[in-house]
N, C-alpha and C. Protein backbone atom coordinates (compact mmCIF):
# COMPACT_ATOMS: atom_id res chain seq x y z
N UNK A 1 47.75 84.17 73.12
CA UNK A 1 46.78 85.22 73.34
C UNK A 1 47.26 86.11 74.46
N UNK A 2 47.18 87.36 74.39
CA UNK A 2 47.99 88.91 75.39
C UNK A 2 46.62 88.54 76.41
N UNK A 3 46.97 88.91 77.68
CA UNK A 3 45.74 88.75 78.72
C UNK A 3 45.66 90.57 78.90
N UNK A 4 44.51 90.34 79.38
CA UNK A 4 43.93 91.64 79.06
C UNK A 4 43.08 92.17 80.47
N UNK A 5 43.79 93.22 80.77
CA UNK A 5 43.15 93.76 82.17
C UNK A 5 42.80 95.01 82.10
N UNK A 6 42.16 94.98 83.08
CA UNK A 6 40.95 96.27 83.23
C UNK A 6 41.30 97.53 84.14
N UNK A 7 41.66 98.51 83.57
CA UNK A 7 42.32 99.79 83.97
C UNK A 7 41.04 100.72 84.99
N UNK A 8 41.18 101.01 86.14
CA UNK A 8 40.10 101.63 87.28
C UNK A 8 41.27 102.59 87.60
N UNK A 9 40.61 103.86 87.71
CA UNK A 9 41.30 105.01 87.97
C UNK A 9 41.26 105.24 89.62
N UNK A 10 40.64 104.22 90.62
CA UNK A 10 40.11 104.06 91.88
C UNK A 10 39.79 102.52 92.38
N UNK A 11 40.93 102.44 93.12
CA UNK A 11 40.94 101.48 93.84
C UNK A 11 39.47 101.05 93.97
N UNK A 12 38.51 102.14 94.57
CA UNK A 12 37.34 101.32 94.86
C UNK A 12 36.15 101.18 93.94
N UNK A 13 36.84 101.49 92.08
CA UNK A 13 35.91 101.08 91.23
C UNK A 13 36.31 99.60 90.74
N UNK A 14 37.17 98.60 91.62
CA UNK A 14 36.92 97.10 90.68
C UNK A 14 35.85 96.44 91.49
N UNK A 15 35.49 95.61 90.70
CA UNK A 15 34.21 94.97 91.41
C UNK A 15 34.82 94.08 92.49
N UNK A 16 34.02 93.78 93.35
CA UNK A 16 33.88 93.03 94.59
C UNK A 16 34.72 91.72 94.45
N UNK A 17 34.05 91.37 93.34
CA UNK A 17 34.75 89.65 92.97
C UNK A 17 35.71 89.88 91.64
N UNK A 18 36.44 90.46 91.80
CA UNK A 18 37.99 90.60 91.07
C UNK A 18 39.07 90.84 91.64
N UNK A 19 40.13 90.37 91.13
CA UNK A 19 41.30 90.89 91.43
C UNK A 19 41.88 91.72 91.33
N UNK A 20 42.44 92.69 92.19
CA UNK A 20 42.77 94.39 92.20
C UNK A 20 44.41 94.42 92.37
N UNK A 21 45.00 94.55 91.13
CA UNK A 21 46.30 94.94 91.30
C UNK A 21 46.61 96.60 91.34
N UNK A 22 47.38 96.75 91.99
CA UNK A 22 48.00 98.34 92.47
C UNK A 22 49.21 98.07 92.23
N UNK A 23 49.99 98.84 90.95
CA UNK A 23 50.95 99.05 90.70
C UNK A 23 51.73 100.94 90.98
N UNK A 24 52.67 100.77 91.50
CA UNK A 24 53.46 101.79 92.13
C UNK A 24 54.73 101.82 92.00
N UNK A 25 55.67 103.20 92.21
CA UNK A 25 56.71 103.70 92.38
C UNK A 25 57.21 103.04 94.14
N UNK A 26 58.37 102.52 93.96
CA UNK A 26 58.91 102.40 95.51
C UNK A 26 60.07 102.30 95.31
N UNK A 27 61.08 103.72 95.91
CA UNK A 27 62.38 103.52 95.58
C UNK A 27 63.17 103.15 94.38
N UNK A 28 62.15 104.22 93.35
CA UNK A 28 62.18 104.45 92.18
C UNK A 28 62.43 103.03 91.47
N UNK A 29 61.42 101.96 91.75
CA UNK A 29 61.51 100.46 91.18
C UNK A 29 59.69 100.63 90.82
N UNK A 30 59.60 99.86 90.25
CA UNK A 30 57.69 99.59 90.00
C UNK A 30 57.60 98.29 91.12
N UNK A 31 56.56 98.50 92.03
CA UNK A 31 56.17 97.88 92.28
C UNK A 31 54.67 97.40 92.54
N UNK A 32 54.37 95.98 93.07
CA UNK A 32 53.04 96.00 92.94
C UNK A 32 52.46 94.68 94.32
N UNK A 33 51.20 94.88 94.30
CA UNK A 33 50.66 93.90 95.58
C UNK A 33 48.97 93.75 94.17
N UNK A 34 48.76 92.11 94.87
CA UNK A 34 47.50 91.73 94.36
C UNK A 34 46.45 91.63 95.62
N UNK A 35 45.11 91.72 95.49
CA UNK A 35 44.03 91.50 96.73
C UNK A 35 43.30 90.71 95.75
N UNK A 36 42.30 89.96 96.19
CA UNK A 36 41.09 89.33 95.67
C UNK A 36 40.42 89.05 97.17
N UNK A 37 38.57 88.50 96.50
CA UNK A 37 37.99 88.34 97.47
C UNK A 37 38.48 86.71 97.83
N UNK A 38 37.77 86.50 98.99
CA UNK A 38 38.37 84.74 99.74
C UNK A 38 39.89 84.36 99.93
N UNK A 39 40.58 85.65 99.99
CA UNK A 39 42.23 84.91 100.16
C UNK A 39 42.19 85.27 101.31
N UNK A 40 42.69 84.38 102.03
CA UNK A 40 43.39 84.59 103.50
C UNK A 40 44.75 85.14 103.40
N UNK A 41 45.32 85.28 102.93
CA UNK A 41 46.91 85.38 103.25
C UNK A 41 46.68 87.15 102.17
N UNK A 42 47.31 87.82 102.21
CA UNK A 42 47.51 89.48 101.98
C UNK A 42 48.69 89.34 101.29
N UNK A 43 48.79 89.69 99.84
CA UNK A 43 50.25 89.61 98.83
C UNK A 43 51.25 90.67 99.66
N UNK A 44 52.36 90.79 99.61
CA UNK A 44 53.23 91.71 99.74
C UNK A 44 53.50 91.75 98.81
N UNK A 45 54.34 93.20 98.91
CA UNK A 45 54.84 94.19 97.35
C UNK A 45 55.74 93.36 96.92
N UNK A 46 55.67 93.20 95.47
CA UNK A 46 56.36 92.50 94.64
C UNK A 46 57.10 92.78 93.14
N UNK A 47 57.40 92.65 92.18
CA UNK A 47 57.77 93.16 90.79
C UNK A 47 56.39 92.84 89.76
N UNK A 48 55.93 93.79 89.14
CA UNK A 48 54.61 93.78 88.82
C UNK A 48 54.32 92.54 87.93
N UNK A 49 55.41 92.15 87.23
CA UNK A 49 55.52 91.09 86.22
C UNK A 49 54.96 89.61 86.85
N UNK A 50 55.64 89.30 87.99
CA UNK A 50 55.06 88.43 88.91
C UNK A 50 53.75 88.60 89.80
N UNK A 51 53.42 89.52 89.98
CA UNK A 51 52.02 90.14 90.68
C UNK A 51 50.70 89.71 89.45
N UNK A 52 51.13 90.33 88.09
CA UNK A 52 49.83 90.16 87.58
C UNK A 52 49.78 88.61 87.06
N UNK A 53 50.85 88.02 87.01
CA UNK A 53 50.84 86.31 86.80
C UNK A 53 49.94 86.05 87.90
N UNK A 54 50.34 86.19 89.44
CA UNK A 54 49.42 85.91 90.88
C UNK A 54 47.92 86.22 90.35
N UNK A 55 48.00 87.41 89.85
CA UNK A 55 46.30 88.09 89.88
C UNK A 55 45.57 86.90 88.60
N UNK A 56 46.41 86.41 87.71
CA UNK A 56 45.76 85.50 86.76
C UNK A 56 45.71 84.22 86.83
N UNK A 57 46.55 83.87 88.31
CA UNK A 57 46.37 82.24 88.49
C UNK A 57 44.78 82.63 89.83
N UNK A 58 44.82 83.78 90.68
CA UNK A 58 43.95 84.23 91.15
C UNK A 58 42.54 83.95 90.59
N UNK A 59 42.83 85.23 89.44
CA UNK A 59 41.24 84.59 88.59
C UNK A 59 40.97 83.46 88.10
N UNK A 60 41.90 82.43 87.81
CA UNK A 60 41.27 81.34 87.19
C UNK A 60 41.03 80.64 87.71
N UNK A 61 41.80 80.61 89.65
CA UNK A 61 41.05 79.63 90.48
C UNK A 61 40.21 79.39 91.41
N UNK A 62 39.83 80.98 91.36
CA UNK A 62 38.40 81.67 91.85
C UNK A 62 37.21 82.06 91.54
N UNK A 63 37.75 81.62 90.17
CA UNK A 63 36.42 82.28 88.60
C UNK A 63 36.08 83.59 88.64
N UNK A 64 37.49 84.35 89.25
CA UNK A 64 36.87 85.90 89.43
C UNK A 64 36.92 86.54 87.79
N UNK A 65 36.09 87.67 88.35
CA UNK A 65 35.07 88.69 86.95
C UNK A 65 36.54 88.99 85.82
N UNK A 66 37.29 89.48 86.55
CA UNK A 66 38.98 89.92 85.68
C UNK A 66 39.99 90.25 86.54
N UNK A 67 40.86 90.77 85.80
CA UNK A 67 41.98 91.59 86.78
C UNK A 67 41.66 93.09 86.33
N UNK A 68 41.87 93.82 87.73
CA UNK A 68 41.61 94.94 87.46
C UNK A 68 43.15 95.98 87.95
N UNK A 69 43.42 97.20 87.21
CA UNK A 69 44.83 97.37 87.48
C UNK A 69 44.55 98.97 88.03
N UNK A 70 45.89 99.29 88.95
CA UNK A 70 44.95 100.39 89.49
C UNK A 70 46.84 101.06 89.05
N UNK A 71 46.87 102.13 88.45
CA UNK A 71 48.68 102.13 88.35
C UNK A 71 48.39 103.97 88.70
N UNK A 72 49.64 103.90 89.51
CA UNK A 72 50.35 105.22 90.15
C UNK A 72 50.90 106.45 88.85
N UNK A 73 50.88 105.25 87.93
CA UNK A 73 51.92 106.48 86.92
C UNK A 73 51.37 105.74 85.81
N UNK A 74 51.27 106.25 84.62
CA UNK A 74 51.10 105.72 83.58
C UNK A 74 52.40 104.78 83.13
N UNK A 75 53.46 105.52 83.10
CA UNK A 75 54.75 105.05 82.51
C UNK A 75 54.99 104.03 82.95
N UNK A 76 54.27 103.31 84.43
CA UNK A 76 54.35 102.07 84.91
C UNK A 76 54.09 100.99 84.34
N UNK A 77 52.97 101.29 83.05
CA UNK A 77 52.86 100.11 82.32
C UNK A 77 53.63 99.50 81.34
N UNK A 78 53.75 98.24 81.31
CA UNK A 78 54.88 97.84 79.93
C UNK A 78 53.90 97.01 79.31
N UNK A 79 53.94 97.00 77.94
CA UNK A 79 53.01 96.33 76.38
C UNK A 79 53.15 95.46 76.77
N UNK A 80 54.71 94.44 77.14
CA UNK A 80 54.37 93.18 77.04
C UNK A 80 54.02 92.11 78.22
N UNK A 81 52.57 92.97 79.28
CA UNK A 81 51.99 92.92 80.08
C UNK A 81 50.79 92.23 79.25
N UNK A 82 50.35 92.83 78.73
CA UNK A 82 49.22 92.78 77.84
C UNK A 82 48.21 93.59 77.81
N UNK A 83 47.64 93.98 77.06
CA UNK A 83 46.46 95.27 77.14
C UNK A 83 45.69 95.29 78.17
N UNK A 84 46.30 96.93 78.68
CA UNK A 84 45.17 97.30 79.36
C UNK A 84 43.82 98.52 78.81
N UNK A 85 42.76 97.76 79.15
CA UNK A 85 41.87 98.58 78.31
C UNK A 85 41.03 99.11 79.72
N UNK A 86 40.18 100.25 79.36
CA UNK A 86 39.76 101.42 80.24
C UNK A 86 38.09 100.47 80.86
């Protein structure tokens, strides 16, 4: 089954209790950082492929709402991420 995350055009439209990935351009590489609520420790920028794995071991061991994806560029996304729907 493709995991399926939730596209916010604004950082500050994911809900409170989800996980907020921000995917970006850095030195023309994609990169990305995860937040959720109750983590102590702050992700550093990483390769997005491994970030949204973090954001989905995140939700499943926090019971958060989803992952929510916040991306710099469209072209940042790759299919075999899994759908992102609006």
């Amino acid at each position: 089954m493709r995991e399926v995350y939730y596209r916010v055009n604004q950082i500050s439209e994911a809900p409170q209790w989800g996980a907020m990935v921000r995917i970006w351009w850095e030195a023309e590489l994609p990169t990305a950082y995860v937040s959720a609520p109750n983590e102590e420790t702050s992700s550093v920028p990483d390769d997005p492929d491994l970030t949204l794995f973090r954001a989905g071991l995140l939700r499943a061991q926090h019971d958060l709402l989803g992952v929510f994806v916040w991306l710099e560029d469209d072209a940042l996304w790759r299919e075999e991420w899994g759908d992102l729907v609006q």
